[in-house]
C-alpha atoms as a PDB file:
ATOM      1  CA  UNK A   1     155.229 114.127 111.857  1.00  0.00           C
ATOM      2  CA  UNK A   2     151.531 112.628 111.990  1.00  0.00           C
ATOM      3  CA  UNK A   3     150.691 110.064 109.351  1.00  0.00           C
ATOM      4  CA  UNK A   4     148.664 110.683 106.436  1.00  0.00           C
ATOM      5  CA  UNK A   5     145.726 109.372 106.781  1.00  0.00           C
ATOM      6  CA  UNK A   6     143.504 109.059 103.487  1.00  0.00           C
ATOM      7  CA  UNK A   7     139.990 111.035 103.050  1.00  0.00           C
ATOM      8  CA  UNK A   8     137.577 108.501 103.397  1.00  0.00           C
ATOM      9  CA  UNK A   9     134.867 110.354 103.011  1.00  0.00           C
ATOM     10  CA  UNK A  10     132.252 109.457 100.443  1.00  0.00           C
ATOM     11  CA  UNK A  11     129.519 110.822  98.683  1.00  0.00           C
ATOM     12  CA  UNK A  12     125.769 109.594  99.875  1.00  0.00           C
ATOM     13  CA  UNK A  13     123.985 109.018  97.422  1.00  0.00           C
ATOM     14  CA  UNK A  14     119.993 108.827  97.207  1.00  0.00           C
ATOM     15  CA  UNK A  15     118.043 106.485  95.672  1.00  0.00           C
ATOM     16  CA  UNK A  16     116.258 107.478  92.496  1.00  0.00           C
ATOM     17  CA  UNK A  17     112.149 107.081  92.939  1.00  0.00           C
ATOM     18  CA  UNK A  18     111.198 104.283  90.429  1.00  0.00           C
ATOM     19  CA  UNK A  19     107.706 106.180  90.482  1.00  0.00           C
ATOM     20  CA  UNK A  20     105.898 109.114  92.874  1.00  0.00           C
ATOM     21  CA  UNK A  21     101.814 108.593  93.783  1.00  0.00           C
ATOM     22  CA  UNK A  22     100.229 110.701  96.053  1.00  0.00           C
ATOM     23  CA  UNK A  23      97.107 108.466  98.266  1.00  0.00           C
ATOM     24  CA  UNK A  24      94.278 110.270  99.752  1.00  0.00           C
ATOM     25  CA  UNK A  25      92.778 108.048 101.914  1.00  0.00           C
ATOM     26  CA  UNK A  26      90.941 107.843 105.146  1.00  0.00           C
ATOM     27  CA  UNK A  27      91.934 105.546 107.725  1.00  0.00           C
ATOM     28  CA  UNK A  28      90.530 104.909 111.295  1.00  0.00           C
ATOM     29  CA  UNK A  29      92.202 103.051 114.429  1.00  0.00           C
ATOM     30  CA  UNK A  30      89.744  99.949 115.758  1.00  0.00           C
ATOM     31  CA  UNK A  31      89.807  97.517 118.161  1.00  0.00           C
ATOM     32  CA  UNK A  32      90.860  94.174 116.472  1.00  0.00           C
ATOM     33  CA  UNK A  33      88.321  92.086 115.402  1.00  0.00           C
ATOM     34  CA  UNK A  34      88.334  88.337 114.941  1.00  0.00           C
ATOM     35  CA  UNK A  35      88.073  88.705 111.504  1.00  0.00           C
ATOM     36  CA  UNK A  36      91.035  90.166 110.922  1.00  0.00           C
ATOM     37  CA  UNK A  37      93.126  87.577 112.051  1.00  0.00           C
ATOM     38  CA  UNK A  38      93.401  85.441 108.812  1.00  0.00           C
ATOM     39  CA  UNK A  39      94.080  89.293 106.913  1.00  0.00           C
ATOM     40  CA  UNK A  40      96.819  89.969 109.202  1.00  0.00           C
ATOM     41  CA  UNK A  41      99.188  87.312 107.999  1.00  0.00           C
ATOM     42  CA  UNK A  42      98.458  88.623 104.891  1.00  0.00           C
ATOM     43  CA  UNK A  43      96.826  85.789 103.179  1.00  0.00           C
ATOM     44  CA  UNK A  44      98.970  83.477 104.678  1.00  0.00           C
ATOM     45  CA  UNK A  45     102.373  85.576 103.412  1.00  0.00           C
ATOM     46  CA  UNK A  46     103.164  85.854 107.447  1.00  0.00           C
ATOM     47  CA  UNK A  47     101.840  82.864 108.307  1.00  0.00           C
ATOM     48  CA  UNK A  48     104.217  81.787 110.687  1.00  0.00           C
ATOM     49  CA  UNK A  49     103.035  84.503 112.615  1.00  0.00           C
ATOM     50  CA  UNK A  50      99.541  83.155 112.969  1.00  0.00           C
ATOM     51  CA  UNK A  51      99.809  81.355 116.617  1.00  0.00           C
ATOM     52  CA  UNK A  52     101.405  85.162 117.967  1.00  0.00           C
ATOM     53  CA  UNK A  53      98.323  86.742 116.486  1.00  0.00           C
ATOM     54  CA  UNK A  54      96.425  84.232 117.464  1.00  0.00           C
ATOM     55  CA  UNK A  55      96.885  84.969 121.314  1.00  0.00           C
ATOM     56  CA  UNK A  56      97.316  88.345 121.107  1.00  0.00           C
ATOM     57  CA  UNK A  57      93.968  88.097 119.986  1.00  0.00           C
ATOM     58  CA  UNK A  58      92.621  85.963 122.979  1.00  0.00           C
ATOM     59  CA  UNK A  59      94.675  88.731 125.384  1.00  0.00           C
ATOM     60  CA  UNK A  60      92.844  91.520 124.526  1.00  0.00           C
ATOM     61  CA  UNK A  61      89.714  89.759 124.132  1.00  0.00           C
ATOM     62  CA  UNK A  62      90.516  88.661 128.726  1.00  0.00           C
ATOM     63  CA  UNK A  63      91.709  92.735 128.600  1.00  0.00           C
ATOM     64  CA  UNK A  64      95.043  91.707 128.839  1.00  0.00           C
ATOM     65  CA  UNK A  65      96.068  93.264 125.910  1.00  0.00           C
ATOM     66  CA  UNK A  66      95.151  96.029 123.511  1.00  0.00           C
ATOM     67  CA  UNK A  67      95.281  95.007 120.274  1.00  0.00           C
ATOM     68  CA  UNK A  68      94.824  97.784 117.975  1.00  0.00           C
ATOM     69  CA  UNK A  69      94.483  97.833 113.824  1.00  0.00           C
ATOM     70  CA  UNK A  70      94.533 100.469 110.965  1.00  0.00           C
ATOM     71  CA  UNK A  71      92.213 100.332 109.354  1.00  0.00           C
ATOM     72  CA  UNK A  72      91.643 101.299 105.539  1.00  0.00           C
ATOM     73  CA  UNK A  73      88.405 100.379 103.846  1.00  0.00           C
ATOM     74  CA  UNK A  74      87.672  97.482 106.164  1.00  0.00           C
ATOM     75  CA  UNK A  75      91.354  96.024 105.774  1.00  0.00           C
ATOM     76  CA  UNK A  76      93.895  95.844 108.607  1.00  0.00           C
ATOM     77  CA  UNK A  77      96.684  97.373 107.088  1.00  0.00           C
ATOM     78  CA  UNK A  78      99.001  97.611 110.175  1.00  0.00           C
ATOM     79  CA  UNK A  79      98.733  96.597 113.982  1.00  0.00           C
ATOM     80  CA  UNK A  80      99.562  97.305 117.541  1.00  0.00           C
ATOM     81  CA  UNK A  81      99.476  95.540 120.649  1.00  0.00           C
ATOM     82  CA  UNK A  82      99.935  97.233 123.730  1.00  0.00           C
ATOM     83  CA  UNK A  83     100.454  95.732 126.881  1.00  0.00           C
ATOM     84  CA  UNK A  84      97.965  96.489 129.801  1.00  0.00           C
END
């Protein structure tokens, strides 16, 4: 006789949305620029950071590296390096 084993099987259950907006919005992929760098940490939020974007910066400026940003109005809002 094989032991009875309990059903452990549960329910997932999704989040509720505390709100829905829809964004239309045109964005463009750049080459980084150097004045970016003090936007990418965010206004100093990722700060510790600043020293890795630092020389990824300096990389892709010797074409080492290419260092790649979204961006949306002028603002980085994301990143990418790529090694070459």
């Amino acid at each position: 006789m094989e032991d009875a084993q309990p059903e452990t099987t549960q329910k997932k259950v999704k989040p509720k949305p505390l709100a829905e907006v829809q964004i239309n919005a045109r964005c463009f992929v750049r080459d980084v620029e150097e004045r970016d760098l003090e936007r990418l940490t965010w206004f100093g939020t990722l700060g510790e950071f600043r020293d890795s974007i630092r020389d990824n910066f300096q990389a892709h400026v010797e074409g080492r590296r290419r260092y790649l940003v979204a961006d949306l109005q002028g603002f980085p809002i994301g990143q990418t390096v790529v090694s070459l």
